[in-house]
N, C-alpha and C. Protein backbone atom coordinates (compact mmCIF):
# COMPACT_ATOMS: atom_id res chain seq x y z
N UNK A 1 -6.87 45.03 85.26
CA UNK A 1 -6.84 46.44 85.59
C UNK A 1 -6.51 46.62 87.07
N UNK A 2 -6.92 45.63 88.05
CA UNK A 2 -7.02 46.11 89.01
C UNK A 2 -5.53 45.49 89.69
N UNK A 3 -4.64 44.67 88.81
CA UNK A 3 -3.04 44.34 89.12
C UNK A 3 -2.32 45.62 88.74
N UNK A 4 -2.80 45.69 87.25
CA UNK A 4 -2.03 47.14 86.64
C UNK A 4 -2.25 48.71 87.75
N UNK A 5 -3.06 48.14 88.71
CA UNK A 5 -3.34 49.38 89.41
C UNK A 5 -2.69 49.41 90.85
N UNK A 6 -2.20 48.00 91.15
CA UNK A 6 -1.26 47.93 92.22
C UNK A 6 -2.35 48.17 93.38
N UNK A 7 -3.40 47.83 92.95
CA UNK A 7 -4.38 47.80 94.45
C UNK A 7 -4.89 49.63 95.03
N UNK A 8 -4.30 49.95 94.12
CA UNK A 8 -4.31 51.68 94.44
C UNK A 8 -5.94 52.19 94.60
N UNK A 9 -6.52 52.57 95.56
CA UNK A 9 -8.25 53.17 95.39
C UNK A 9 -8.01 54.39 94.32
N UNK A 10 -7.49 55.18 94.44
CA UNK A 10 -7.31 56.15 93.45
C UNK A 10 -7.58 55.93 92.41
N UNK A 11 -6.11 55.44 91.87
CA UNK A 11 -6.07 54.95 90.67
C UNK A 11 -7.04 53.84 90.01
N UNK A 12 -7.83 52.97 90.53
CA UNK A 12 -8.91 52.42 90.52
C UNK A 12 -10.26 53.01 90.29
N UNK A 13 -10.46 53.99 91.25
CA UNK A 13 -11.56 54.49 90.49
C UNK A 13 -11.90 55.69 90.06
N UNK A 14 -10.57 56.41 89.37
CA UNK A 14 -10.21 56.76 88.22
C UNK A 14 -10.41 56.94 86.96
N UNK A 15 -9.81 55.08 86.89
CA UNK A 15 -9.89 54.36 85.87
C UNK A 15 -11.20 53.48 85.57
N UNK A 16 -11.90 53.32 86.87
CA UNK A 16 -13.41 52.35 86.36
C UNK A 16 -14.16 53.72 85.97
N UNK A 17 -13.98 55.06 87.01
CA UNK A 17 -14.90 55.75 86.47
C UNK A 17 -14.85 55.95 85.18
N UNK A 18 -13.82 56.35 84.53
CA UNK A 18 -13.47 56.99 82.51
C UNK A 18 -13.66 55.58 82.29
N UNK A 19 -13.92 54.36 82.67
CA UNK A 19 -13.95 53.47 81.94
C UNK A 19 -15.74 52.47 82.24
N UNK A 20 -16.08 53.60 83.01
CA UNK A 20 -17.99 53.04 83.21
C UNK A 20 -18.76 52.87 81.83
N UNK A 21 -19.03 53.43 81.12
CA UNK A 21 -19.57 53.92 79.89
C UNK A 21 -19.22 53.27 78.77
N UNK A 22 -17.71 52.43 79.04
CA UNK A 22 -17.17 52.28 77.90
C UNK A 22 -17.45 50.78 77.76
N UNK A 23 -17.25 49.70 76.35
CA UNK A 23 -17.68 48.93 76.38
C UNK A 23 -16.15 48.29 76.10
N UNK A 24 -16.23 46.74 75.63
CA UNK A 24 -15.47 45.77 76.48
C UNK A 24 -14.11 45.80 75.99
N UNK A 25 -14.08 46.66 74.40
CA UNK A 25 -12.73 46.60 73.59
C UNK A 25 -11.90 47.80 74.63
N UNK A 26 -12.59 48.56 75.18
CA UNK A 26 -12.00 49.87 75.52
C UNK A 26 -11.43 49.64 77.00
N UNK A 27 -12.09 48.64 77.61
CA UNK A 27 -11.55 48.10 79.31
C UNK A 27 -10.20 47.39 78.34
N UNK A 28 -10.46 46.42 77.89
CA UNK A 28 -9.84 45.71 77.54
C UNK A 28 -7.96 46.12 76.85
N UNK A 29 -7.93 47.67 76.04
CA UNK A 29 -7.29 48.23 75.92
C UNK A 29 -6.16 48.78 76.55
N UNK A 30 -7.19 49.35 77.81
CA UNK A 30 -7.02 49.74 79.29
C UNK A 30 -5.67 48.34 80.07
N UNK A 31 -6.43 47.45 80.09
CA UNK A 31 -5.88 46.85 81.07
C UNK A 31 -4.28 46.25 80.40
N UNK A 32 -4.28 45.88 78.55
CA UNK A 32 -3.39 46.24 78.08
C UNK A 32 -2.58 46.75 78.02
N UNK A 33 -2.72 48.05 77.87
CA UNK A 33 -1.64 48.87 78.23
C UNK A 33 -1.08 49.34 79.90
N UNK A 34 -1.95 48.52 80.63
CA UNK A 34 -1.09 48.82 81.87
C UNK A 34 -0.31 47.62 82.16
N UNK A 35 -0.59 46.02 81.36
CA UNK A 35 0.10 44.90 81.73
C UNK A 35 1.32 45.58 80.47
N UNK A 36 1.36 45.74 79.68
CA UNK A 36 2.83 46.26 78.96
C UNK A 36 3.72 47.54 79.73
N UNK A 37 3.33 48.13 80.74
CA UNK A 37 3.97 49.23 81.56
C UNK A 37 3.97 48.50 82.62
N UNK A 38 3.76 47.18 82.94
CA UNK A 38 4.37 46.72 84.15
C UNK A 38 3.42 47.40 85.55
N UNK A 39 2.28 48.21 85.00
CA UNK A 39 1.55 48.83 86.33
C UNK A 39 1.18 49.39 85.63
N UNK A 40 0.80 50.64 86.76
CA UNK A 40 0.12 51.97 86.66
C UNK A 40 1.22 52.89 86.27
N UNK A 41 0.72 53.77 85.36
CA UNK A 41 1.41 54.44 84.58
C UNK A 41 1.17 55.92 85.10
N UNK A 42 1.76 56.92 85.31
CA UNK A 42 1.89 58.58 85.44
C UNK A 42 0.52 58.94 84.14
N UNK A 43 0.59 58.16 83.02
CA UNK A 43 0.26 58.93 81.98
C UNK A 43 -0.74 58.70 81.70
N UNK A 44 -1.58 57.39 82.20
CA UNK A 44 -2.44 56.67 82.07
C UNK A 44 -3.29 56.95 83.48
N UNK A 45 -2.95 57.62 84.21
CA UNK A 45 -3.92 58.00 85.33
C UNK A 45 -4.04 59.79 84.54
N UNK A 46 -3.06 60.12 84.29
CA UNK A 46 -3.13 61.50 83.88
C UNK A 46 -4.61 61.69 82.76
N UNK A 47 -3.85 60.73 81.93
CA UNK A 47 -5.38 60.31 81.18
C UNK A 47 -6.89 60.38 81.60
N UNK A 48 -6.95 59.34 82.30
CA UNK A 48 -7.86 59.13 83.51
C UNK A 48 -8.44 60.24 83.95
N UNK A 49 -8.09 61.17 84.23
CA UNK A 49 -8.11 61.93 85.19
C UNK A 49 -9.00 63.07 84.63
N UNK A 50 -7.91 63.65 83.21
CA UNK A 50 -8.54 64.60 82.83
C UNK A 50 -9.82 64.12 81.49
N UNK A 51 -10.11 63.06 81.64
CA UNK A 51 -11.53 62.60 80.95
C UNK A 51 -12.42 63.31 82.24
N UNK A 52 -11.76 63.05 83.31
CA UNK A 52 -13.20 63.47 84.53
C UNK A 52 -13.00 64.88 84.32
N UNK A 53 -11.95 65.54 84.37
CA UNK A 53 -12.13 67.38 84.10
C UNK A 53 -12.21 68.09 82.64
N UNK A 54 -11.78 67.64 81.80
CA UNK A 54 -12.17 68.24 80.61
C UNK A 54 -13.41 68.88 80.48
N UNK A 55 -14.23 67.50 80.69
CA UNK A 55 -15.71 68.22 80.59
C UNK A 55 -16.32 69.09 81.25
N UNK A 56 -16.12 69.39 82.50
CA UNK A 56 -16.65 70.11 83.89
C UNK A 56 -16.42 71.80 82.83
N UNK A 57 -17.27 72.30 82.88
CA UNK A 57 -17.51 73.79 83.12
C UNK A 57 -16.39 74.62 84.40
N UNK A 58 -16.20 75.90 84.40
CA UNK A 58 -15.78 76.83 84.68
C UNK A 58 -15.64 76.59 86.57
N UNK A 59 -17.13 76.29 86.64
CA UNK A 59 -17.41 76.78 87.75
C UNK A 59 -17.34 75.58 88.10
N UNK A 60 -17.54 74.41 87.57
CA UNK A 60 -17.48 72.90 88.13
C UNK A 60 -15.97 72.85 88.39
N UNK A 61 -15.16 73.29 87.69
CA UNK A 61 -13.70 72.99 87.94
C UNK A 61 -13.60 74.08 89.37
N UNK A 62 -13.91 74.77 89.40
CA UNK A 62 -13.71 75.58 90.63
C UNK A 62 -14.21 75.06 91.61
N UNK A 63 -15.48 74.80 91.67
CA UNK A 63 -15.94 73.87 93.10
C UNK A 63 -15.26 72.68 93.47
N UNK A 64 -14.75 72.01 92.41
CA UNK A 64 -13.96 70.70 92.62
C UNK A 64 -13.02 71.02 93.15
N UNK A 65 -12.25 72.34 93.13
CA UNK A 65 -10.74 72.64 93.74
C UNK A 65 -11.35 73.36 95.11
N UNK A 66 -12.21 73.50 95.56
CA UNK A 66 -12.64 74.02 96.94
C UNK A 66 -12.33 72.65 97.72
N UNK A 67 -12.53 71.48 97.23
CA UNK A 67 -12.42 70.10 98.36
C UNK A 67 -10.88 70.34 98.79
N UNK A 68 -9.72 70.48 98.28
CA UNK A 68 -8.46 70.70 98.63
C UNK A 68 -8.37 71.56 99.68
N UNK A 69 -9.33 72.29 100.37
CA UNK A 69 -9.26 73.03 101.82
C UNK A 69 -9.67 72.07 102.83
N UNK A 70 -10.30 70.84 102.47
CA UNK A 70 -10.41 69.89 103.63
C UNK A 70 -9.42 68.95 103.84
N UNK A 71 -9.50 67.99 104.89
CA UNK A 71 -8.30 67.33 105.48
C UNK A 71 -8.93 66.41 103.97
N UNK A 72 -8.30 65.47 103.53
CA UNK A 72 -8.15 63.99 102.88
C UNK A 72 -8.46 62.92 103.79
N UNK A 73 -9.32 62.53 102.93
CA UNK A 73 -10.31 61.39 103.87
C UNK A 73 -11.16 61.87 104.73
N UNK A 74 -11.48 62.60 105.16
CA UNK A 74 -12.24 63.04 106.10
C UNK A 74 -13.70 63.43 104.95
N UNK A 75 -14.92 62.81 106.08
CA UNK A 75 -15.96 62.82 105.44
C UNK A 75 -16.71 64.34 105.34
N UNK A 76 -17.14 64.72 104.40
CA UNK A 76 -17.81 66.59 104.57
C UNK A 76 -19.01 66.01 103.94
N UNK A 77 -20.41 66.61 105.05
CA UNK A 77 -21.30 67.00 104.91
C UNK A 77 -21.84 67.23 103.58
N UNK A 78 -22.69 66.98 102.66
CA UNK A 78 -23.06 67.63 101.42
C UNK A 78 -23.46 69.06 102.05
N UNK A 79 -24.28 69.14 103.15
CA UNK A 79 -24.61 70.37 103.58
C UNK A 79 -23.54 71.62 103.62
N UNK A 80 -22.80 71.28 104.25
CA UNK A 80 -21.24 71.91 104.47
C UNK A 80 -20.84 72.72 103.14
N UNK A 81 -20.52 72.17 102.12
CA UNK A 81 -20.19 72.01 100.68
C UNK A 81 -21.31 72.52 99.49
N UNK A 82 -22.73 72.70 99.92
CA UNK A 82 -23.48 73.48 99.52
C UNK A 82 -23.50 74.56 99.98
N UNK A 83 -23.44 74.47 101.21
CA UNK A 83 -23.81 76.23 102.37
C UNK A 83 -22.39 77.03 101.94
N UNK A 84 -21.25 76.56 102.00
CA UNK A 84 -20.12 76.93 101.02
C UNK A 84 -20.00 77.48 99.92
N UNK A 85 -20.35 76.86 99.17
CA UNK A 85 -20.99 77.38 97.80
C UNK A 85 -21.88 78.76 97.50
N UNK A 86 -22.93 78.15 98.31
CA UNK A 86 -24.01 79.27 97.42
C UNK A 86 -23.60 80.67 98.59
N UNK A 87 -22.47 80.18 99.55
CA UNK A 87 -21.73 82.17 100.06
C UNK A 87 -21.03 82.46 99.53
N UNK A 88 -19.90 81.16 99.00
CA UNK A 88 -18.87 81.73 98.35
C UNK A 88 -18.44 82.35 96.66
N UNK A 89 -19.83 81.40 96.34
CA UNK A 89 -19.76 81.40 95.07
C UNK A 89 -21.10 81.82 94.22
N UNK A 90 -22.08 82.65 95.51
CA UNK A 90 -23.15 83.33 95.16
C UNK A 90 -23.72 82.25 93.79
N UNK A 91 -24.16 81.06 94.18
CA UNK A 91 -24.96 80.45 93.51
C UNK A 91 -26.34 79.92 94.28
N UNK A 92 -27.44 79.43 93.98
CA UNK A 92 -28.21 78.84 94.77
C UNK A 92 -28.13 77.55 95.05
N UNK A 93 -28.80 77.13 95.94
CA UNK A 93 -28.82 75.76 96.28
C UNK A 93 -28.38 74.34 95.47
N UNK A 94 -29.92 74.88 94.69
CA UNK A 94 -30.37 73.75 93.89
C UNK A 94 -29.09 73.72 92.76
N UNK A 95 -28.42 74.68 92.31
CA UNK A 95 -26.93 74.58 91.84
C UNK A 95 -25.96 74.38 92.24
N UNK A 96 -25.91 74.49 93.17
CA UNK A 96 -24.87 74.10 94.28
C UNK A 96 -25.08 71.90 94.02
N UNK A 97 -26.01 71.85 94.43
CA UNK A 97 -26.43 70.35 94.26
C UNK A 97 -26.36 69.69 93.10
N UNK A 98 -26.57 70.35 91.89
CA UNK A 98 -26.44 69.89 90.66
C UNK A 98 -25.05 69.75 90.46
N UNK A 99 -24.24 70.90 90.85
CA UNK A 99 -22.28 70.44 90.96
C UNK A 99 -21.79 69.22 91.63
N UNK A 100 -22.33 69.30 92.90
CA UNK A 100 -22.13 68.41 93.53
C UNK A 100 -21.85 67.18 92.96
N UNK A 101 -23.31 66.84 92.47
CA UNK A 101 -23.53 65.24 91.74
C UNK A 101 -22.82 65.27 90.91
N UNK A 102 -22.46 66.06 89.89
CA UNK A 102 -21.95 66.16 88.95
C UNK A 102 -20.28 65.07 89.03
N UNK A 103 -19.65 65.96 90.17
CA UNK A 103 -18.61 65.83 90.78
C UNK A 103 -18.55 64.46 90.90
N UNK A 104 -19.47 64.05 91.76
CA UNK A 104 -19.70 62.70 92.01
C UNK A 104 -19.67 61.49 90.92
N UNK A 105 -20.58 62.10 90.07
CA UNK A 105 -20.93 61.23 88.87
C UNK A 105 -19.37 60.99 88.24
N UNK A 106 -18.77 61.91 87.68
CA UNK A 106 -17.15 61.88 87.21
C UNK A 106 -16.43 61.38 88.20
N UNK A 107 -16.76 60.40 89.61
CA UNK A 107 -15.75 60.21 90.20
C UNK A 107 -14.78 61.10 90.73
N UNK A 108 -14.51 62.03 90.83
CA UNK A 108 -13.72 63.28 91.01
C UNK A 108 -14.03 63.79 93.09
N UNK A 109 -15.34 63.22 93.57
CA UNK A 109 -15.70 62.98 94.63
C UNK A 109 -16.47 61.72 95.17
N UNK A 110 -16.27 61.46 95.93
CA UNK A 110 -16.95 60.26 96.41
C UNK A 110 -17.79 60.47 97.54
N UNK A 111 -19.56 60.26 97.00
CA UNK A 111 -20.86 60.99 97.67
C UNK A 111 -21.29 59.29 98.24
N UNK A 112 -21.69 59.12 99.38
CA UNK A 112 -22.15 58.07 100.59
C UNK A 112 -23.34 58.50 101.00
N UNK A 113 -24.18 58.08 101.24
CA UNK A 113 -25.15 57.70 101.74
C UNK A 113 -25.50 57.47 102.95
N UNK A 114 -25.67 58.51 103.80
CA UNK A 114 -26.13 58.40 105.05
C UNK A 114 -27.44 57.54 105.61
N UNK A 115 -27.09 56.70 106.45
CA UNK A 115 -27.87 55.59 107.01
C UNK A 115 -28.27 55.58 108.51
């Protein structure tokens, strides 16, 4: 998987995320069909991708498209991204935080651990 992925972070964890849960016939499938496409495939990240959004709710898909106002790569505050939220999107906190993870959990954001 991780040749078929051309070393790509993206596309990597993507693909481990829709593929966390799953057990060994279904990696195994995976990595299949990217050694017969010679790589990473358009259609097979597309795939990927929308396993992480399908499921998201209304408002989860909307908070997820608020990250596209920040630079790429650049690290944001959970604080930032909650206080955001519950002005922009008249929710409370503790919902604001439950999206968050959410986000996280689907891979769709990548949440660190301040040390």
């Amino acid at each position: 998987i991780v040749r078929g992925c051309k070393l790509h972070p993206l596309a990597l964890e993507l693909i481990g995320g829709s593929l966390a849960k799953k057990d060994g016939r279904e990696w195994q499938d995976t990595a299949n069909r990217l050694e017969q496409t010679g790589g990473i495939m358009e259609k097979i990240i597309t795939e990927c991708f929308s396993t992480s959004l399908t499921p998201l709710t209304e408002e989860e898909r909307e908070c997820f498209l608020d990250f596209g106002s920040f630079p790429e790569d650049q690290r944001i505050p959970a604080s930032a991204i909650i206080d955001m939220w519950t002005e922009t999107r008249d929710m409370d906190e503790n919902r604001a935080y439950v999206i968050l993870r959410e986000l996280g959990r689907r891979n769709l954001v990548k949440l660190v651990d301040r040390k």
